[in-house]
Protein backbone atom coordinates (compact mmCIF):
# COMPACT_ATOMS: atom_id res chain seq x y z
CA UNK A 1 89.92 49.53 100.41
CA UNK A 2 91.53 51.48 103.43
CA UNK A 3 88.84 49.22 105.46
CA UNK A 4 90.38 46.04 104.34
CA UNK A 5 93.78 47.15 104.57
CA UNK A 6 93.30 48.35 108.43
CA UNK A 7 91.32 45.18 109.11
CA UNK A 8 94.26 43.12 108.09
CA UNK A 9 96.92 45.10 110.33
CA UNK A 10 94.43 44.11 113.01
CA UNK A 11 94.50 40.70 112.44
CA UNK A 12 98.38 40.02 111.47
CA UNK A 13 98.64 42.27 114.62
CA UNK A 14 96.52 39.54 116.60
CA UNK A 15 98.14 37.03 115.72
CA UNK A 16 101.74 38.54 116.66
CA UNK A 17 100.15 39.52 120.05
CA UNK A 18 99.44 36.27 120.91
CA UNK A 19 102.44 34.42 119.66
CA UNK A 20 104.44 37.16 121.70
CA UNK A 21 102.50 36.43 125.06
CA UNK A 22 101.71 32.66 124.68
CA UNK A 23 105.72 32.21 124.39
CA UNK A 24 106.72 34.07 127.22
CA UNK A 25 104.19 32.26 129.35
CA UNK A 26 105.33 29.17 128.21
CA UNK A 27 108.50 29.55 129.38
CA UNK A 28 107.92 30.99 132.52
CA UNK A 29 105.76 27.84 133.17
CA UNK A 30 108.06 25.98 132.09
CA UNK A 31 110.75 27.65 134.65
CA UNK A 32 108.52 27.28 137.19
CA UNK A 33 108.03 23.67 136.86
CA UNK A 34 111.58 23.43 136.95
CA UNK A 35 112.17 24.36 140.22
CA UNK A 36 110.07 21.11 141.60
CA UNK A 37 111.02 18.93 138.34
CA UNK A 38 114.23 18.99 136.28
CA UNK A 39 114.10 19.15 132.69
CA UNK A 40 114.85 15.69 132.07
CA UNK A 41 113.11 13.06 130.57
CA UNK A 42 111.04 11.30 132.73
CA UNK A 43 111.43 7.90 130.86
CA UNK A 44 114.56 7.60 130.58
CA UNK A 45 116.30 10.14 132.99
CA UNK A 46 119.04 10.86 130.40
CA UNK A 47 117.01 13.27 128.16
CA UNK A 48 116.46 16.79 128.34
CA UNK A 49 112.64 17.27 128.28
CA UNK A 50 109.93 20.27 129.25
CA UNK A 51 107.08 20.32 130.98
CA UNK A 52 104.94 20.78 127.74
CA UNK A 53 106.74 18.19 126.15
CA UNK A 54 105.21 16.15 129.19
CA UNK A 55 108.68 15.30 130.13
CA UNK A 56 109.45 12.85 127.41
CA UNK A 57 112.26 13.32 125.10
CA UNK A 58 112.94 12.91 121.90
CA UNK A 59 114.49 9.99 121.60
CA UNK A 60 112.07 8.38 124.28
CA UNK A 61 109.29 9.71 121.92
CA UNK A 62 110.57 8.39 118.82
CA UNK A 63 109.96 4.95 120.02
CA UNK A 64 106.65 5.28 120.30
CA UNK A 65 105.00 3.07 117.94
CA UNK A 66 102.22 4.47 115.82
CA UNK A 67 98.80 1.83 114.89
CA UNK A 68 99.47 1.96 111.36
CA UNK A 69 97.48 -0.64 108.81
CA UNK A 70 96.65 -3.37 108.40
CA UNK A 71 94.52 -3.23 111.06
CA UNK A 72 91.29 -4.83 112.10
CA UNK A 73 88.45 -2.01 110.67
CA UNK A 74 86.27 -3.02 113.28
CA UNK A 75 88.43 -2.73 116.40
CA UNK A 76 91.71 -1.48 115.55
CA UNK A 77 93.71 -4.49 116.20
CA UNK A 78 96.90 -4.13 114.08
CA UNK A 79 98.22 -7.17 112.16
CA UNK A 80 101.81 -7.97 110.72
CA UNK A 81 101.71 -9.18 107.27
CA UNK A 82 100.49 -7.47 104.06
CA UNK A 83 96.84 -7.54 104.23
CA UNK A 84 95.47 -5.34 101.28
CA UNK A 85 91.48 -6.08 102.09
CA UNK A 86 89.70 -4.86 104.69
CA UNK A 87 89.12 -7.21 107.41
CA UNK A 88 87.80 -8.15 110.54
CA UNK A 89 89.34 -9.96 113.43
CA UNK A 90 88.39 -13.46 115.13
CA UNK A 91 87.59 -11.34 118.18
CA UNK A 92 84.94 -8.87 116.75
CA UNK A 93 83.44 -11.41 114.66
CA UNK A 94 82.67 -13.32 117.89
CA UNK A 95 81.19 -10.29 119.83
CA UNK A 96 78.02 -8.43 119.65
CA UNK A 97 79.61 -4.53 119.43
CA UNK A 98 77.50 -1.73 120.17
CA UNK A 99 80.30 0.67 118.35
CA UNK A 100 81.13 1.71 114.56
CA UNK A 101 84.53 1.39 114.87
CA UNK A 102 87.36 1.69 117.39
CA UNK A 103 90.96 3.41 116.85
CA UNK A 104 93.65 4.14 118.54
CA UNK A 105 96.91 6.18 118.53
CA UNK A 106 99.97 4.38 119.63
CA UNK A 107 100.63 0.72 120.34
CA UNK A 108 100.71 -0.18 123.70
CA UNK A 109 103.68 -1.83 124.41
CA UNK A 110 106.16 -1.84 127.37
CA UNK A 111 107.20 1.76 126.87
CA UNK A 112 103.33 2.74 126.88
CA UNK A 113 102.16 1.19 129.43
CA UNK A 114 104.23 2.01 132.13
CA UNK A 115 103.84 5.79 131.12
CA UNK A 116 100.12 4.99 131.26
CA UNK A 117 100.53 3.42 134.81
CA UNK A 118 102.80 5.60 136.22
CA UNK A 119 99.65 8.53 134.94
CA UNK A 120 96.65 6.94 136.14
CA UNK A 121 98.01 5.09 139.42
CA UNK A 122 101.00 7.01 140.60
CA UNK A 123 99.45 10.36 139.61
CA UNK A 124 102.55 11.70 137.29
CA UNK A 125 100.00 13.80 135.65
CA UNK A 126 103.13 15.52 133.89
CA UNK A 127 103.10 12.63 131.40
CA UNK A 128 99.41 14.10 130.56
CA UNK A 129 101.01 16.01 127.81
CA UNK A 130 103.04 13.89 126.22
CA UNK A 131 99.58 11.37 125.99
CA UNK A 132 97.33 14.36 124.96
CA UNK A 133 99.83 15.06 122.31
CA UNK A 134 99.96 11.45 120.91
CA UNK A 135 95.83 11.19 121.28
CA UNK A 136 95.15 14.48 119.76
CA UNK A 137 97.55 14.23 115.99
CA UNK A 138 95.84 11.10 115.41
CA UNK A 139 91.95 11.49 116.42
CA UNK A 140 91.72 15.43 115.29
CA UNK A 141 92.35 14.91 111.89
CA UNK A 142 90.36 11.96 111.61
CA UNK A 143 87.18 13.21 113.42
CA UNK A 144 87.29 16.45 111.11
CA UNK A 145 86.48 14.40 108.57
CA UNK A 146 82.51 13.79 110.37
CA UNK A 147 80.58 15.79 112.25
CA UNK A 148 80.10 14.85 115.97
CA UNK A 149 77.87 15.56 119.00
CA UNK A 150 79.62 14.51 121.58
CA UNK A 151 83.05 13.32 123.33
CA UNK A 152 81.96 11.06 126.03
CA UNK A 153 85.01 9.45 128.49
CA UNK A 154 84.77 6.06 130.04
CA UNK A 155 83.65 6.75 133.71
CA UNK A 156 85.15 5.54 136.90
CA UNK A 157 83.34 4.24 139.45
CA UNK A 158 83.26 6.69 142.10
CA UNK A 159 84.96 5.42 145.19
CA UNK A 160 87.62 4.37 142.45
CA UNK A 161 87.93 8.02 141.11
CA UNK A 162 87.61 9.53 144.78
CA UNK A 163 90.73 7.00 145.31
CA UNK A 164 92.51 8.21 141.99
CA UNK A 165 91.18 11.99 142.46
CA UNK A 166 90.97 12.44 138.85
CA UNK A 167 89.64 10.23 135.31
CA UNK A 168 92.62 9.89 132.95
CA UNK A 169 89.53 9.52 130.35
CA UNK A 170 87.69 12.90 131.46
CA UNK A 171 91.37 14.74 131.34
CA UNK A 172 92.35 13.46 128.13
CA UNK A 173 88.84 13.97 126.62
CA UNK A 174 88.80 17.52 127.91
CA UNK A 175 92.01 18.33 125.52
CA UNK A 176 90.74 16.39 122.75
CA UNK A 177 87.75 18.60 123.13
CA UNK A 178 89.47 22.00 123.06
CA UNK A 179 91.18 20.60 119.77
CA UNK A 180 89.06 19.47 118.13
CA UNK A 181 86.38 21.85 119.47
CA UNK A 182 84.07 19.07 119.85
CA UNK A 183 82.17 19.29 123.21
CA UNK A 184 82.84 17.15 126.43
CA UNK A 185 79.72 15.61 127.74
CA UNK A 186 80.91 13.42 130.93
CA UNK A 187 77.43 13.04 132.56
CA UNK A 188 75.91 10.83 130.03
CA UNK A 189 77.26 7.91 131.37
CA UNK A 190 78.15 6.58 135.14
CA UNK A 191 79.55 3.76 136.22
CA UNK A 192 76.44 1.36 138.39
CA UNK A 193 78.66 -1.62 140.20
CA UNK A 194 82.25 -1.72 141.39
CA UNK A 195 84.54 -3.80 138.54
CA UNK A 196 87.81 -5.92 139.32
CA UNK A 197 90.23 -4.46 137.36
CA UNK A 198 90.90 -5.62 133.98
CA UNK A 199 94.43 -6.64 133.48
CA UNK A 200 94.58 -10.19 134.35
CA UNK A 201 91.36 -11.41 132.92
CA UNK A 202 90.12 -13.26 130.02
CA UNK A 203 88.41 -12.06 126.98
CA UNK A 204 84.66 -13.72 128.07
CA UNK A 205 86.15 -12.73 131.92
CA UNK A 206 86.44 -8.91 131.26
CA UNK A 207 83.02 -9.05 129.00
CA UNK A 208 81.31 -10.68 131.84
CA UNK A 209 82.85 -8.59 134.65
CA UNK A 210 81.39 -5.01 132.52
CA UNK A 211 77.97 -6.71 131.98
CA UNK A 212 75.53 -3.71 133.70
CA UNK A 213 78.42 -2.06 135.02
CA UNK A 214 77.31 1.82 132.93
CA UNK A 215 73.73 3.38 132.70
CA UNK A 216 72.70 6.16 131.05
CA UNK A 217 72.17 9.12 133.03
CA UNK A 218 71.57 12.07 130.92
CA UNK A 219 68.27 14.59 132.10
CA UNK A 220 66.83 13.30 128.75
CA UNK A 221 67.17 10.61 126.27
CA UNK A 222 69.26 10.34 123.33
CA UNK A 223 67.97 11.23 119.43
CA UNK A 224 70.42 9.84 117.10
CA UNK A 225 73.30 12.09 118.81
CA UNK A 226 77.05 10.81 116.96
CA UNK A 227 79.36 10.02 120.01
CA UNK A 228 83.41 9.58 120.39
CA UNK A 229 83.55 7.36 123.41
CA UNK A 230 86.99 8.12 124.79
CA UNK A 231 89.47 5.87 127.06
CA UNK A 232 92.71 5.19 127.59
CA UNK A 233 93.87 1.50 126.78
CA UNK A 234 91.49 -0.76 124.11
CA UNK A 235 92.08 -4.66 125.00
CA UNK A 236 89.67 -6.64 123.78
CA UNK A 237 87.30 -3.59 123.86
CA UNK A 238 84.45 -4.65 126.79
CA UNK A 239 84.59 -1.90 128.56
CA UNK A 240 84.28 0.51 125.82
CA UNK A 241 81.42 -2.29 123.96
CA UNK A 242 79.43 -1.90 127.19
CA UNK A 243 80.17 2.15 127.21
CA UNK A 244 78.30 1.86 123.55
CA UNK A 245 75.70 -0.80 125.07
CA UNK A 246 74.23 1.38 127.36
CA UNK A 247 74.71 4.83 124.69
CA UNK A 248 72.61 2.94 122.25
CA UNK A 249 69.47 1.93 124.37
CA UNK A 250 69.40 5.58 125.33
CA UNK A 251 68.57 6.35 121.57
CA UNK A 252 72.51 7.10 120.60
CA UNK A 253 73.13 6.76 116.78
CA UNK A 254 76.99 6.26 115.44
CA UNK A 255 79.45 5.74 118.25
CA UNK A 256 83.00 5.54 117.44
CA UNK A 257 85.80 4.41 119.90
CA UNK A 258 89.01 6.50 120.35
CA UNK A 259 91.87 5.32 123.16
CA UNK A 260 95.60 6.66 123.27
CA UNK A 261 96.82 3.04 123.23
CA UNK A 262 95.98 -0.36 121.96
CA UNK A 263 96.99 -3.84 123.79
CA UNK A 264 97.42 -6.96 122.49
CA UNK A 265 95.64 -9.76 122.34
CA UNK A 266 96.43 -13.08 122.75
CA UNK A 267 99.52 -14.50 120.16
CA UNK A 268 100.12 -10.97 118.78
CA UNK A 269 103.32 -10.00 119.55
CA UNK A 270 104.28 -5.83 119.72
């Protein structure tokens, strides 16, 4: 009895201890940061905001649009309209995908994209949190509900990363990880051939520009591992189908597809 008692004080007591140092470090990061960044919101530049609030306040963050149904169940795609049936959209029935499923958090409109720009090209990696945050309170719960092998990010090809200095996909994937305490495997996959970028191009021009562009490169092949490919932005989903592609022929079983945001496609208004 005495045991379970004093084993009890140690744990309450463990979990004040680190409550009482995680704070304080928190906010002396957060001073810190403050000397080279003020606290303001980095959207709008009216808001006060934190560094682990990834600079985005409130009311910048309350316009952040959550993928809510109906939604395609094969891609994600969300529809207007009540749709009570599942469904599948004109674009997946049209495509040959290698994945389960693909989801995302947030819809990617104006507000979502530039943050996502600004991150990947301009390197304001303090909007990293803000993204993680968005990425991880959607996928954590729902990947809880399976058990999975692997987290695998898109990869870059590497003059483009060496360019970039970082993956937006590896970064995010790593925090998703620790969350969801699912491990990061980023050496599964590499990017083969340099790829225009994606923005401007069709739906059978961005299939066509990923054809081949990902092998397999793991020290042995796949048995039937579950894998949570990871990205960014889902358009019409090549990048990520071609991801799966090359995950399946090296003996992959379930993939799923997880990005922060999803785009629109053509005549679907956000």
């Amino acid at each position: 009895m005495a045991r379970r008692a004093g084993g009890a004080r140690r744990d309450i007591g463990g979990s004040i201890m680190t409550a009482a140092i995680s704070f304080p470090w928190r906010t002396a990061l957060d001073a810190a940061l403050n000397l080279f960044y003020p606290p303001v919101c980095r959207i709008c530049g009216e808001e006060r905001a934190a560094a682990a609030e990834g600079y985005v306040g409130p009311a910048c963050r309350g316009g952040v649009k959550l993928v809510t149904a109906p939604f395609c169940q094969r891609c994600g795609l969300p529809f207007e309209g009540a749709i009570s049936q599942p469904f599948q959209c004109a674009n997946c029935q049209e495509m040959t995908l290698y994945f389960r499923s693909a989801r995302s958090a947030v819809v990617a409109d104006a507000l979502m994209l530039d943050v996502i720009h600004r991150y990947k090209y301009n390197r304001s990696l303090w909007f990293e949190p803000f993204l993680a945050g968005l990425l991880i309170d959607s996928v954590a719960p729902a990947l809880a509900a399976e058990t999975w092998d692997f987290i695998v990010p898109v990869p870059l090809f590497p003059v483009k990363k060496r360019e970039r200095e970082f993956n937006q996909a590896q970064r995010l994937a790593a925090r998703l990880g620790r969350a969801a305490k699912i491990p990061v495997n980023a050496g599964l996959l590499r990017r083969v051939k340099p790829t225009m970028t994606q923005t401007r191009l069709t739906r059978q021009q961005r299939a066509d520009n990923v054809h081949g562009a990902f092998a397999f490169c793991g020290r042995k092949k796949l048995a039937g591992e579950k894998i949570v490919l990871l990205d960014d932005v889902l358009t019409t989903g090549a990048t990520t189908n071609a991801c799966a592609a090359a995950l399946r022929k090296a003996g992959a079983g379930d993939i799923c597809v997880w990005t922060v945001a999803r785009a629109a496609l053509g005549g679907i208004k956000y």
